[in-house]
Protein backbone atom coordinates (compact mmCIF):
# COMPACT_ATOMS: atom_id res chain seq x y z
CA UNK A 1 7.58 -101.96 -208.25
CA UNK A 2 10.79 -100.91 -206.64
CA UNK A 3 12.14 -98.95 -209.24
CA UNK A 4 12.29 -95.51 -210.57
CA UNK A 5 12.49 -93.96 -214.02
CA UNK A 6 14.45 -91.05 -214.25
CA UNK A 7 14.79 -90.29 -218.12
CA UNK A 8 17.40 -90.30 -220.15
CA UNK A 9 21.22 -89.44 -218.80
CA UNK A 10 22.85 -86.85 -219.73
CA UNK A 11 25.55 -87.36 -222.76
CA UNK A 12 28.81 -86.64 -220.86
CA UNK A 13 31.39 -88.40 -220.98
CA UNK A 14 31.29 -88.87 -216.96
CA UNK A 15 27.83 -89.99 -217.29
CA UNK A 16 28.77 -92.70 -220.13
CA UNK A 17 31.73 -93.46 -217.60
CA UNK A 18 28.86 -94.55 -215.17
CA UNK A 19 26.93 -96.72 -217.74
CA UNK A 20 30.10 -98.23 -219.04
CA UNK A 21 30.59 -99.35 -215.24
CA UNK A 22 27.13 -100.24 -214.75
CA UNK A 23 27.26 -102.86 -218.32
CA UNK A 24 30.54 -104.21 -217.39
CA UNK A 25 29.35 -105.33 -214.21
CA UNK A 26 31.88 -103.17 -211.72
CA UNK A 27 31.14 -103.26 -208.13
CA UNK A 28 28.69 -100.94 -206.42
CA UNK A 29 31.28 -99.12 -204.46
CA UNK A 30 32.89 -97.93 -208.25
CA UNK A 31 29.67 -97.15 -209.23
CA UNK A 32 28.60 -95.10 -206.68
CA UNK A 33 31.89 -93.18 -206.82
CA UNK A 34 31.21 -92.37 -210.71
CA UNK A 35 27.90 -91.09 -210.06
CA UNK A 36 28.98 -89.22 -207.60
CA UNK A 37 31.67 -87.96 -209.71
CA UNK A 38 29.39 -87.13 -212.61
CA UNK A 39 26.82 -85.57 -210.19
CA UNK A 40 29.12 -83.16 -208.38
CA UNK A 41 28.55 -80.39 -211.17
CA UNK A 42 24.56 -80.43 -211.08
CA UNK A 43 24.92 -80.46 -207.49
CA UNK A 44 27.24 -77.19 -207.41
CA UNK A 45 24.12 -75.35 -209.79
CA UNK A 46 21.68 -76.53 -207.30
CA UNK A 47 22.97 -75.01 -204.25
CA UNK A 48 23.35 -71.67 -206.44
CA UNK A 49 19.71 -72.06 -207.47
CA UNK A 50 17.97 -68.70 -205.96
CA UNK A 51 14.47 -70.26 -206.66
CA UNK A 52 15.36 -73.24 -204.39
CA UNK A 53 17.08 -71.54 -201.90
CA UNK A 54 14.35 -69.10 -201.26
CA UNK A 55 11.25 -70.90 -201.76
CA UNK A 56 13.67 -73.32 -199.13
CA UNK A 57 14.18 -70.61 -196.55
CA UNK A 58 10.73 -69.37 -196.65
CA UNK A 59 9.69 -72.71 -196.13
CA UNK A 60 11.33 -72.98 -192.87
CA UNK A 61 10.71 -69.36 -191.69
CA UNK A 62 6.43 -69.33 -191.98
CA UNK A 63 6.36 -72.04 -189.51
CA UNK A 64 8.37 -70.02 -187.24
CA UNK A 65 6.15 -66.81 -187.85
CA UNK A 66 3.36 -68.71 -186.99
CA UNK A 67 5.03 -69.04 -183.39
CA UNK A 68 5.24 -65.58 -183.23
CA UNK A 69 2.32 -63.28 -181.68
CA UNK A 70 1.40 -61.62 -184.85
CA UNK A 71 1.29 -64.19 -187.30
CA UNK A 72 0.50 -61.55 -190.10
CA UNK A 73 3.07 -59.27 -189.16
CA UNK A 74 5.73 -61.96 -189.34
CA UNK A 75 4.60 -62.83 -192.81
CA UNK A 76 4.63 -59.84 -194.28
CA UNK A 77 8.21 -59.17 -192.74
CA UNK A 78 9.33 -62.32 -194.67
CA UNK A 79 7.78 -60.46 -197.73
CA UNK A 80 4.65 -62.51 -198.05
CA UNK A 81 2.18 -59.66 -198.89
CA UNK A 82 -0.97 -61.30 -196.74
CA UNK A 83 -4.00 -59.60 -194.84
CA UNK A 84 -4.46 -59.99 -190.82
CA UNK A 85 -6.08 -62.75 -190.89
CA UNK A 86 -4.14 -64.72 -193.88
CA UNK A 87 -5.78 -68.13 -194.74
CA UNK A 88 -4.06 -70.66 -195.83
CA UNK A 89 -4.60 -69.89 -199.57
CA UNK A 90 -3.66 -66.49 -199.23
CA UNK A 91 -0.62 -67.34 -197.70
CA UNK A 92 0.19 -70.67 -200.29
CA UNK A 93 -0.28 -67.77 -202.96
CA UNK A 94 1.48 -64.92 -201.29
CA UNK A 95 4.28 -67.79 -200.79
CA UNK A 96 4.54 -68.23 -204.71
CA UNK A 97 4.60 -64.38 -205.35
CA UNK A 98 7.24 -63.99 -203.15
CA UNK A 99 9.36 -66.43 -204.52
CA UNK A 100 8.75 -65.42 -207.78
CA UNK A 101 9.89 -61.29 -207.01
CA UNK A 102 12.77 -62.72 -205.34
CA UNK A 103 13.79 -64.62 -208.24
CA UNK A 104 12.63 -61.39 -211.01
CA UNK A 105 14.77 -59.58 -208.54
CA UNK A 106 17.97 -61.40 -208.85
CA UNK A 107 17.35 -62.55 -212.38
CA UNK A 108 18.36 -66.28 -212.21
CA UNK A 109 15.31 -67.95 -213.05
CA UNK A 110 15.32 -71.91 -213.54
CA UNK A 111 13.94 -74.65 -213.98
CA UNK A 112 15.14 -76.29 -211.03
CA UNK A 113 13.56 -73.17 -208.78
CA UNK A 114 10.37 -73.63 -210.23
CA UNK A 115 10.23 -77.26 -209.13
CA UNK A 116 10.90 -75.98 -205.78
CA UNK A 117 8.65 -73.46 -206.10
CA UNK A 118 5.87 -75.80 -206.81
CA UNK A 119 7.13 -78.72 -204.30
CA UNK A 120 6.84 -76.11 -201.36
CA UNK A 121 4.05 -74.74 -202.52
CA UNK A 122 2.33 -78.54 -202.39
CA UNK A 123 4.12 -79.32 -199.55
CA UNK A 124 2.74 -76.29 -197.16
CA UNK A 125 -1.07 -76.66 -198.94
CA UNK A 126 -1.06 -80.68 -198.09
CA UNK A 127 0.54 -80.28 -194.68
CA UNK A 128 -1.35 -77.34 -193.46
CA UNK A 129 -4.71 -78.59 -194.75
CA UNK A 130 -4.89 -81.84 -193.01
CA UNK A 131 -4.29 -80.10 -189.63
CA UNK A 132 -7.48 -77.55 -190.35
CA UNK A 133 -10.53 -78.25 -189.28
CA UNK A 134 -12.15 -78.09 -192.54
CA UNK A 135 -11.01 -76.13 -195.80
CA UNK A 136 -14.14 -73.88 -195.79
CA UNK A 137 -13.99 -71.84 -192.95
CA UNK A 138 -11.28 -72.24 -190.76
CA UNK A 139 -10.38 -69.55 -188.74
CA UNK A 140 -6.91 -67.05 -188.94
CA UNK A 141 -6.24 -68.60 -185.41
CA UNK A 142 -6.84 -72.13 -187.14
CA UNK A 143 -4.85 -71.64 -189.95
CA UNK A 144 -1.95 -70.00 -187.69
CA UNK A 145 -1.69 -73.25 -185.58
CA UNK A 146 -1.55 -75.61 -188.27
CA UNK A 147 1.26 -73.64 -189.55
CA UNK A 148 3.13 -73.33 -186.23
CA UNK A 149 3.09 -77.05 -185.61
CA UNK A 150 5.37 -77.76 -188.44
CA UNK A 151 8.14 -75.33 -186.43
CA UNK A 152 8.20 -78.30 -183.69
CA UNK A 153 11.12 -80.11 -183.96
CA UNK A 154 9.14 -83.39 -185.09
CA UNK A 155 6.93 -82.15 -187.29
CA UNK A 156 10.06 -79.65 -189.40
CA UNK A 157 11.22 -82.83 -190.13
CA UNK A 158 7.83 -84.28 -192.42
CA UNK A 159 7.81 -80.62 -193.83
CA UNK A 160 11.60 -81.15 -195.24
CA UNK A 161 11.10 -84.65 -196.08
CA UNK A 162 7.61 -83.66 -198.17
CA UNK A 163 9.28 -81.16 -199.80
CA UNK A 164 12.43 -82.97 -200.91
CA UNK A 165 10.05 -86.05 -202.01
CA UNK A 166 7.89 -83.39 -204.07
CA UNK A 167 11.31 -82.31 -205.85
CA UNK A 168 12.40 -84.25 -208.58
CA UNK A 169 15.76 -85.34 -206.96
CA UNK A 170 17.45 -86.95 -210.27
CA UNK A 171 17.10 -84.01 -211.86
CA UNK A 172 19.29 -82.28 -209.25
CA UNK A 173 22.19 -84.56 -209.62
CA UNK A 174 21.35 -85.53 -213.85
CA UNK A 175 21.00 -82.18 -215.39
């Protein structure tokens, strides 16, 4: 316990930098600064990454439909193809489909965005479900109220932090 496996690093010569550092015994501060170094690059990619920006952005814009009078209306603005009374399946699947025409659409698919994909995916299915009543049978007005409490202030904040947990973060700064 309190440690993580991350795989294998890269073979750069930045990343070989870091485990020279790391077996010679340099201090933390010079060590931090060459992973830092060596992660800048992966970093750069992953704010490019159209899968994680959009399946990002939609994630923060359903909760904020869900604030909105016309729940189903809002969704399907967002391009979340969803009946009136979406449940929260419908709109966990109509979040995936969207995310994957946006990234069809712009033709950058990666691996990276479909980690993202699947983390917000998880992320609005776990969150959303606990505040429903039950899974069979929950109302449109049930399922819209679960989703508009994660656009509070306090609860936007779990949402990011599930999300970023269900994303593989050492592959953002490793690959």
């Amino acid at each position: 316990m309190g440690h993580v496996r991350l795989g294998t690093l890269p073979k750069t010569h930045k990343w070989e930098q870091v485990v020279g550092l790391i077996a010679g015994g340099a201090d933390v501060g010079r060590i931090a600064a060459a992973s830092a170094d060596a992660a800048e690059h992966g970093l750069e990619r992953a704010s490019a990454d159209q899968g994680l920006a959009h399946a990002f952005w939609l994630l923060t814009q359903i909760p904020q439909a869900a604030r909105q009078t016309n729940f189903s209306d809002q969704l399907k603005r967002l391009g979340l193809e969803v009946s009136s009374k979406p449940t929260l399946l419908e709109i966990v699947g109509a979040f995936t489909t969207a995310v994957d025409r946006h990234v069809r659409e712009s033709g950058k698919r990666s691996d990276l965005g479909e980690m993202a994909q699947h983390a917000a995916a998880e992320t609005l299915s776990s969150l959303v479900g606990r505040e429903l009543p039950s899974l069979f049978g929950p109302t449109a007005g049930d399922v819209q109220q679960a989703f508009a409490k994660l656009g509070t202030s306090d609860r936007f904040s779990v949402l990011a932090r599930d999300f970023f947990l269900g994303l593989p973060a050492a592959r953002l700064v490793i690959s």
